[in-house]
Protein backbone atom coordinates (compact mmCIF):
# COMPACT_ATOMS: atom_id res chain seq x y z
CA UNK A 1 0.00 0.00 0.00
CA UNK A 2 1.74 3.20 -1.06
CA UNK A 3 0.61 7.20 -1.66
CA UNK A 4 3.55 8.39 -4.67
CA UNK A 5 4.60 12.01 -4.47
CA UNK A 6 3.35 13.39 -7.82
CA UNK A 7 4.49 17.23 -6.73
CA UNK A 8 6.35 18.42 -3.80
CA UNK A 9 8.38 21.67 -2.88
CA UNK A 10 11.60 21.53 -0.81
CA UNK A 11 9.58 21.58 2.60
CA UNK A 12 7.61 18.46 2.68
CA UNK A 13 8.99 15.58 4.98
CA UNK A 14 9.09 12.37 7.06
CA UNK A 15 8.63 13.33 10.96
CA UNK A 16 8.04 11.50 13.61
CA UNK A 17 8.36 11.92 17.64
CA UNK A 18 12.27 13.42 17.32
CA UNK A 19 15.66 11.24 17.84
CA UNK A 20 16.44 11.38 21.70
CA UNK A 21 19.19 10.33 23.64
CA UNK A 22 22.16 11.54 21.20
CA UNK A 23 22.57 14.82 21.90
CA UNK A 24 25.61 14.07 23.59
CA UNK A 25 26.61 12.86 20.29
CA UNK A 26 26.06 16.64 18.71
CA UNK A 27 22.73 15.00 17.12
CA UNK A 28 19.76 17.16 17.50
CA UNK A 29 16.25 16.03 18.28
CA UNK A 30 13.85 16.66 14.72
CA UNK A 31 10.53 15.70 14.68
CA UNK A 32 7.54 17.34 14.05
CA UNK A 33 7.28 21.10 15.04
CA UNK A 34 3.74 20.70 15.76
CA UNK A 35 3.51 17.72 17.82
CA UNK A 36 0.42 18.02 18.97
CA UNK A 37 -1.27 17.72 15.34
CA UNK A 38 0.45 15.58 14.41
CA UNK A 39 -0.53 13.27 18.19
CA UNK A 40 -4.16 14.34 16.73
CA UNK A 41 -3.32 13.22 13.51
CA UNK A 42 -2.53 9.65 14.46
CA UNK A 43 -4.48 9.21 16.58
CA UNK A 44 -7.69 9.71 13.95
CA UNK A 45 -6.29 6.27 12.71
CA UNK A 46 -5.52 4.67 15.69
CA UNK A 47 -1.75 4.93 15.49
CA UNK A 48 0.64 5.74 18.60
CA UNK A 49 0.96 9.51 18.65
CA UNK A 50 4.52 9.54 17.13
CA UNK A 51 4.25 7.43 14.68
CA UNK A 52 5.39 9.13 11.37
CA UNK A 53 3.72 11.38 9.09
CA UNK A 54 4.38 13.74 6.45
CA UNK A 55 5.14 17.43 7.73
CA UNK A 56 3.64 19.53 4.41
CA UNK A 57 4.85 22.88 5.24
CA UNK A 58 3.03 26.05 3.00
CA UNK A 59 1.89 23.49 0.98
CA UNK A 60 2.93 22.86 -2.81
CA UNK A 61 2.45 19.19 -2.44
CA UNK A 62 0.18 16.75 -4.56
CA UNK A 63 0.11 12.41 -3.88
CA UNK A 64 -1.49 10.37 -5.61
CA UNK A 65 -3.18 7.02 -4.56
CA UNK A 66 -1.74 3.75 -5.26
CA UNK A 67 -4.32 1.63 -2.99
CA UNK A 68 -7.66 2.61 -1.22
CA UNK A 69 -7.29 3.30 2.15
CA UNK A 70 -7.76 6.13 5.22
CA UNK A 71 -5.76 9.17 5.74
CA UNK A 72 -5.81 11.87 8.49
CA UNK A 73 -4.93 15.30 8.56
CA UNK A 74 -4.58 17.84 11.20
CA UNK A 75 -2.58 20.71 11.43
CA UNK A 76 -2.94 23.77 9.35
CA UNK A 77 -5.28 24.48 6.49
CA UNK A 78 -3.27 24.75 3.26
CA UNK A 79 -6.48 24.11 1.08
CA UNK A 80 -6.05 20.47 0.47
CA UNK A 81 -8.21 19.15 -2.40
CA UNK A 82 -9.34 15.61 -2.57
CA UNK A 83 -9.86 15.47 -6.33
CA UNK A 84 -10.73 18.85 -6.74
CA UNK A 85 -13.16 18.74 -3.61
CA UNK A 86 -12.25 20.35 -0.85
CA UNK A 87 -10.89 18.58 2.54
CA UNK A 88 -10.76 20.39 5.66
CA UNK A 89 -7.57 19.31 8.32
CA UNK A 90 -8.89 17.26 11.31
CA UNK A 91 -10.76 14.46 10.26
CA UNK A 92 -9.75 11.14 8.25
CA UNK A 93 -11.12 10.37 5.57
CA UNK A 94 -11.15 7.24 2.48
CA UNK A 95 -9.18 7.57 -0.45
CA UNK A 96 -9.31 5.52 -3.68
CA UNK A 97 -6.58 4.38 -6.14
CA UNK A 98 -6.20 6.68 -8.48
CA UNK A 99 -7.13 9.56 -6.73
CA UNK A 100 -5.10 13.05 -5.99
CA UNK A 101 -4.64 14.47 -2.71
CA UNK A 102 -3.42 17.98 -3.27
CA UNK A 103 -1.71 21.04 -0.84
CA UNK A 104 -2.15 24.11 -2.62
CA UNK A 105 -1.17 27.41 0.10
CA UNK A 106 -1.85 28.38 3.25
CA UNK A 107 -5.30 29.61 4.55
CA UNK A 108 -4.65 29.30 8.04
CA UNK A 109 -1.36 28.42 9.76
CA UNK A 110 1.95 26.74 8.34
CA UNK A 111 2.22 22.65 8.57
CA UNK A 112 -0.10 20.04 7.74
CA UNK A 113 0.21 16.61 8.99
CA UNK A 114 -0.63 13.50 6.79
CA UNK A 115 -1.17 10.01 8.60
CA UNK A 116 -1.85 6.77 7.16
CA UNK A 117 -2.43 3.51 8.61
CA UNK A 118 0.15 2.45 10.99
CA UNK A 119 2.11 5.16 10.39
CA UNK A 120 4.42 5.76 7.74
CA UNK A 121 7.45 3.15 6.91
CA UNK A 122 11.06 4.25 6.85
CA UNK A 123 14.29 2.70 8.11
CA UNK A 124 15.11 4.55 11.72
CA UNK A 125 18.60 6.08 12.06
CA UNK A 126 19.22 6.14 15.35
CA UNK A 127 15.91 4.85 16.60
CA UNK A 128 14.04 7.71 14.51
CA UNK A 129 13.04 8.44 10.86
CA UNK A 130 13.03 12.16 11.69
CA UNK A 131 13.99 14.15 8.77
CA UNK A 132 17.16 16.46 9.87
CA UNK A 133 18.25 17.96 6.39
CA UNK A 134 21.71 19.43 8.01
CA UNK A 135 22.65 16.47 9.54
CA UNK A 136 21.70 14.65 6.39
CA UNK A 137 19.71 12.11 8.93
CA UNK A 138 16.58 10.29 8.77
CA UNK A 139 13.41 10.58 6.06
CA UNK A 140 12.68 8.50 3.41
CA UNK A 141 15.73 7.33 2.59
CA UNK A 142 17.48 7.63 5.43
CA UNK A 143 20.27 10.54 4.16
CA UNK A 144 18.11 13.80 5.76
CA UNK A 145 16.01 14.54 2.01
CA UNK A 146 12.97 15.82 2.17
CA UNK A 147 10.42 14.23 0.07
CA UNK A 148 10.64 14.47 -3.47
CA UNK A 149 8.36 13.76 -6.62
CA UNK A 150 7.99 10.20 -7.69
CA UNK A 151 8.74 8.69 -4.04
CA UNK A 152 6.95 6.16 -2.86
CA UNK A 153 4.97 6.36 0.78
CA UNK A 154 4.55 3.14 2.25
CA UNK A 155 2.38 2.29 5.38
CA UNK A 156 1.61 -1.16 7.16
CA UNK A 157 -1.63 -0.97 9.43
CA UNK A 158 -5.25 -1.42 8.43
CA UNK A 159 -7.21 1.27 7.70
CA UNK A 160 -9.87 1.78 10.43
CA UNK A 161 -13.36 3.19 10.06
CA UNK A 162 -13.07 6.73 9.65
CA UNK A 163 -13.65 9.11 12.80
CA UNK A 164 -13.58 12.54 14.55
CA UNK A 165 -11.65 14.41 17.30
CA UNK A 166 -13.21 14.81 20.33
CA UNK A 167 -15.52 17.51 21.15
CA UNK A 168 -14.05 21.13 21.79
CA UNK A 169 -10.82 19.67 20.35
CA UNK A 170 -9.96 22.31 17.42
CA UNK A 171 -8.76 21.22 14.18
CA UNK A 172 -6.08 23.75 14.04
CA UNK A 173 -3.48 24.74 16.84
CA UNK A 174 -2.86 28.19 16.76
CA UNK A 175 -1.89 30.80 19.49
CA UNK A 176 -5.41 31.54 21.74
CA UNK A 177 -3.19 33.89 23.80
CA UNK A 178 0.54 34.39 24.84
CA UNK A 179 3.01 31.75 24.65
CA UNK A 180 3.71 30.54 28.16
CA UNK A 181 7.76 30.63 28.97
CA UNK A 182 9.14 28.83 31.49
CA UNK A 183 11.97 31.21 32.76
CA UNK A 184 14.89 29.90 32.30
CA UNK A 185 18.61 29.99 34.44
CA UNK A 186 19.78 33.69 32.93
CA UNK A 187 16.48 35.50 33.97
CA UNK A 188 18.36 37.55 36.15
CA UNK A 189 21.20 38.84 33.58
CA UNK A 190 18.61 40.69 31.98
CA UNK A 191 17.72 44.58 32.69
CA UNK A 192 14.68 45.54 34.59
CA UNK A 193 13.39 47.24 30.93
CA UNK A 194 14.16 44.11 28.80
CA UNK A 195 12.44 41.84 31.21
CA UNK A 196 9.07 44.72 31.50
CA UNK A 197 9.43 44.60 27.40
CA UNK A 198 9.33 40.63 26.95
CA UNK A 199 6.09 40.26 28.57
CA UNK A 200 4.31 43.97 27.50
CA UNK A 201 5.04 44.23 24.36
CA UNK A 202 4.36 42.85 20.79
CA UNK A 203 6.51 39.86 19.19
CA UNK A 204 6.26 39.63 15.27
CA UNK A 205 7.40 36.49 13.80
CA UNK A 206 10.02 36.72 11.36
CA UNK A 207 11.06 35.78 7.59
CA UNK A 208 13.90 34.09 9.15
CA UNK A 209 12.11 31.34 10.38
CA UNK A 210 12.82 27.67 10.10
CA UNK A 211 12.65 24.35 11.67
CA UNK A 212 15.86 25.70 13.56
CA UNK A 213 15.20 28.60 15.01
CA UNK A 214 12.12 31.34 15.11
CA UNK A 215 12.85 34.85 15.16
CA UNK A 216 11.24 37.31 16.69
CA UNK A 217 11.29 41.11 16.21
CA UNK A 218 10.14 43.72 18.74
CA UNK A 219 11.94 45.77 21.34
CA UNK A 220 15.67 45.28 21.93
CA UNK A 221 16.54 43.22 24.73
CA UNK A 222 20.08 43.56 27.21
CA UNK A 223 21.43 41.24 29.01
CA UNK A 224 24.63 42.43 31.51
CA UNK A 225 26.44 38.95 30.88
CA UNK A 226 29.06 39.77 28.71
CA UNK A 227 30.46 36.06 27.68
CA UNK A 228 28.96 32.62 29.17
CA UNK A 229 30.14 29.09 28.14
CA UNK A 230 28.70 27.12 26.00
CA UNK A 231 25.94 24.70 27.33
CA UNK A 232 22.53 22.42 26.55
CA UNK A 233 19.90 24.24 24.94
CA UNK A 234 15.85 22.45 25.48
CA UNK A 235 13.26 22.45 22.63
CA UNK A 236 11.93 25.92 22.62
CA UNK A 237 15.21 28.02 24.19
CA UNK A 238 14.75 31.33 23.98
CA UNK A 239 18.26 32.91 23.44
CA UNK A 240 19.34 36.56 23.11
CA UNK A 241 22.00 37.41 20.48
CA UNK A 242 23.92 40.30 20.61
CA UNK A 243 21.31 42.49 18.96
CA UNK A 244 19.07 41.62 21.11
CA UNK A 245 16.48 40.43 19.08
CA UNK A 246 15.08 36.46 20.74
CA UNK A 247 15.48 33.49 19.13
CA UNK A 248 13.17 30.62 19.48
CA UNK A 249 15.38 27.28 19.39
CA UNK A 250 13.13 24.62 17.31
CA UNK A 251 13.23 21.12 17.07
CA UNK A 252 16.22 20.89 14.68
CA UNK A 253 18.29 23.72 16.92
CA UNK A 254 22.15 23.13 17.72
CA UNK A 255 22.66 20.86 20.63
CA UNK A 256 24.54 24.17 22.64
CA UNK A 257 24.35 27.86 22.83
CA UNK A 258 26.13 30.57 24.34
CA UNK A 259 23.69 33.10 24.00
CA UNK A 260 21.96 34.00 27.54
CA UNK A 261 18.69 32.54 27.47
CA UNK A 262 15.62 33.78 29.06
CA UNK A 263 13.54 30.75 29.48
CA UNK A 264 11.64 28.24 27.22
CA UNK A 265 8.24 28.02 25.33
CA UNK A 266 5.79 25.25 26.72
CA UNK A 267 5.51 22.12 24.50
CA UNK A 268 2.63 23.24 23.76
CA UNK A 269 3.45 26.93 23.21
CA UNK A 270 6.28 25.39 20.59
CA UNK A 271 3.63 23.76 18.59
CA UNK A 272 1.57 26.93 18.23
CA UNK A 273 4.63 28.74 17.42
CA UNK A 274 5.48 26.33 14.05
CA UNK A 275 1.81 27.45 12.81
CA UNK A 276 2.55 31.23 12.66
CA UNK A 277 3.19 32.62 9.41
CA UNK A 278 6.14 35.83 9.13
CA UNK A 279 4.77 38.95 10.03
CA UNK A 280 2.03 37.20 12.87
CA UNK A 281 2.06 39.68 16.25
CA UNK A 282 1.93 37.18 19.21
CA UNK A 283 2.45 37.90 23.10
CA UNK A 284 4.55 36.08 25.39
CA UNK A 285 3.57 35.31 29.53
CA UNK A 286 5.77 34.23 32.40
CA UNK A 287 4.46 30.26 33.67
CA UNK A 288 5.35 28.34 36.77
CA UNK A 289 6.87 25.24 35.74
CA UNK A 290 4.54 23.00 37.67
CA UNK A 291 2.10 24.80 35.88
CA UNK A 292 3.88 23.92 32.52
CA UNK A 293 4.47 20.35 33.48
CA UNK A 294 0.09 19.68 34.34
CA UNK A 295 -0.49 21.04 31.17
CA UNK A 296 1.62 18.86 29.18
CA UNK A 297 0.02 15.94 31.14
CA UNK A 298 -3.66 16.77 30.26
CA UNK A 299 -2.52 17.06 26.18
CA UNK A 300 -0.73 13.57 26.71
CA UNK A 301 -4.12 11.91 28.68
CA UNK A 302 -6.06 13.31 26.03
CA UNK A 303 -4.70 10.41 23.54
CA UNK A 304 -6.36 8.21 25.73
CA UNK A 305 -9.44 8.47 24.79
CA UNK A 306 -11.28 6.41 22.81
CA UNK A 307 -12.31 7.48 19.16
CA UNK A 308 -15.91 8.31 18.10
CA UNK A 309 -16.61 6.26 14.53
CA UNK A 310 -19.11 7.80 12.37
């Protein structure tokens, strides 16, 4: 049973949960950016919540049907077409040989995430398919390429009956307020004015924004640490550069920074993040990091329950 990749820009790929445990190695996590639609995603089908799926970021991607079978997609809405009819993100749905699931642009938010059956098959590199392009790591073929036309998806479950999220679960994930930050070791290396401007003011996302790093433009932020060595940076770091302009560390960040830091993004507040488009305004709030932890464990219970079939 196979989907082949009839179209597909540079920014389509293989993600699943991330490659952990190598860091020490200098090998960086990957995965998908938005976790949590992607854990919505697989769980339409019945799959563990990081099993792999494609990551279709701004869109520019068509497949085409080898077998008939059920897909999912959650995630952003980049106005997929099922044969020319239109498919919203957050359901799964049947698909027929011979027919053409298409990605055109984005309506609302950045990455879709496409599950099949099972998940999707790919040899693991270091107990992960995650597709790290730098590291040349992971994906399809196991060398860090993103998915290119005339590949060949392959899955291995059965394809259940399809079904919905849960009620008052949204089909996209975008920001519903400011991104919770866990504060982070440096805090205190920062002036009284930068740390009033991080949580007062306005954050717009910038074009220089990958599945690195996020940056964000607004006021100009000190810090009275003039050097600091090297060390660990967690999914979501927010680090300070020189020009003081914050950089959120993504899933396929550097394994260590020597930037002062002034916290972390939530899990959650990560995933929101990788569905803003350049130029979105966004807010950011100080969070205790009990607070941070019992919110993680409510999104992870919530792929506990069991599916509605309709």
């Amino acid at each position: 049973m196979s989907l082949i990749i009839e179209r597909s820009g540079a920014l389509a790929s293989l993600q699943d949960g991330g490659r952990f445990g190598v860091r020490h190695l200098g090998v960086t996590q990957g995965g998908a950016l938005d976790w949590v639609s992607q854990g919505w995603a697989n769980w339409l089908l019945g799959n563990p919540p990081d099993a792999a799926t494609v990551e279709i970021t701004l869109g520019n991607v068509t497949l085409r049907a080898e077998a008939d079978t059920c897909l999912a997609i959650c995630g952003a809405d980049l106005n997929a077409t099922l044969d020319d009819q239109p498919l919203l993100p957050g359901r799964s749905f049947t698909i027929r040989k011979g027919q053409r699931l298409t990605f055109a642009q984005p309506r609302e938010g950045v990455r879709a995430y496409l599950a099949a059956p099972g998940g999707f098959a790919a040899t693991p590199v270091l107990d992960s398919c995650a597709t790290v392009r730098r590291e040349q790591l992971g994906g399809l073929h196991g060398d860090g390429r993103p998915l290119e036309a005339e590949d060949r998806l392959h899955w291995n479950g059965t394809a259940p009956a399809p079904r919905e999220l849960p009620t008052g679960q949204p089909a996209r994930l975008l920001p519903s307020g400011p991104l919770p930050v866990v504060l982070g070791a440096q805090i205190g290396d920062f002036s009284g004015q930068s740390l009033f401007d991080v949580f007062n003011s306005d954050w717009t996302v910038d074009q220089r924004a990958d599945r690195m790093g996020i940056r964000l433009l607004g006021p100009v932020l000190r810090s009275t640490r003039q050097s600091m060595i090297s060390e660990g940076v967690p999914l979501g770091a927010i680090q300070v550069p020189p020009d003081g302009q914050p950089i959120v560390l993504m899933n396929d960040r550097q394994t260590i920074g020597g930037y002062p830091r002034l916290g972390a993004l939530t899990p959650l507040a990560v995933a929101q993040l990788a569905q803003c488009l350049p130029a979105s305004v966004l807010r950011l709030k100080p969070v205790a990091l009990q607070s941070a932890q019992q919110e993680q464990r409510r999104l992870l219970a919530a792929w506990q329950q069991q599916p509605v079939e309709r």
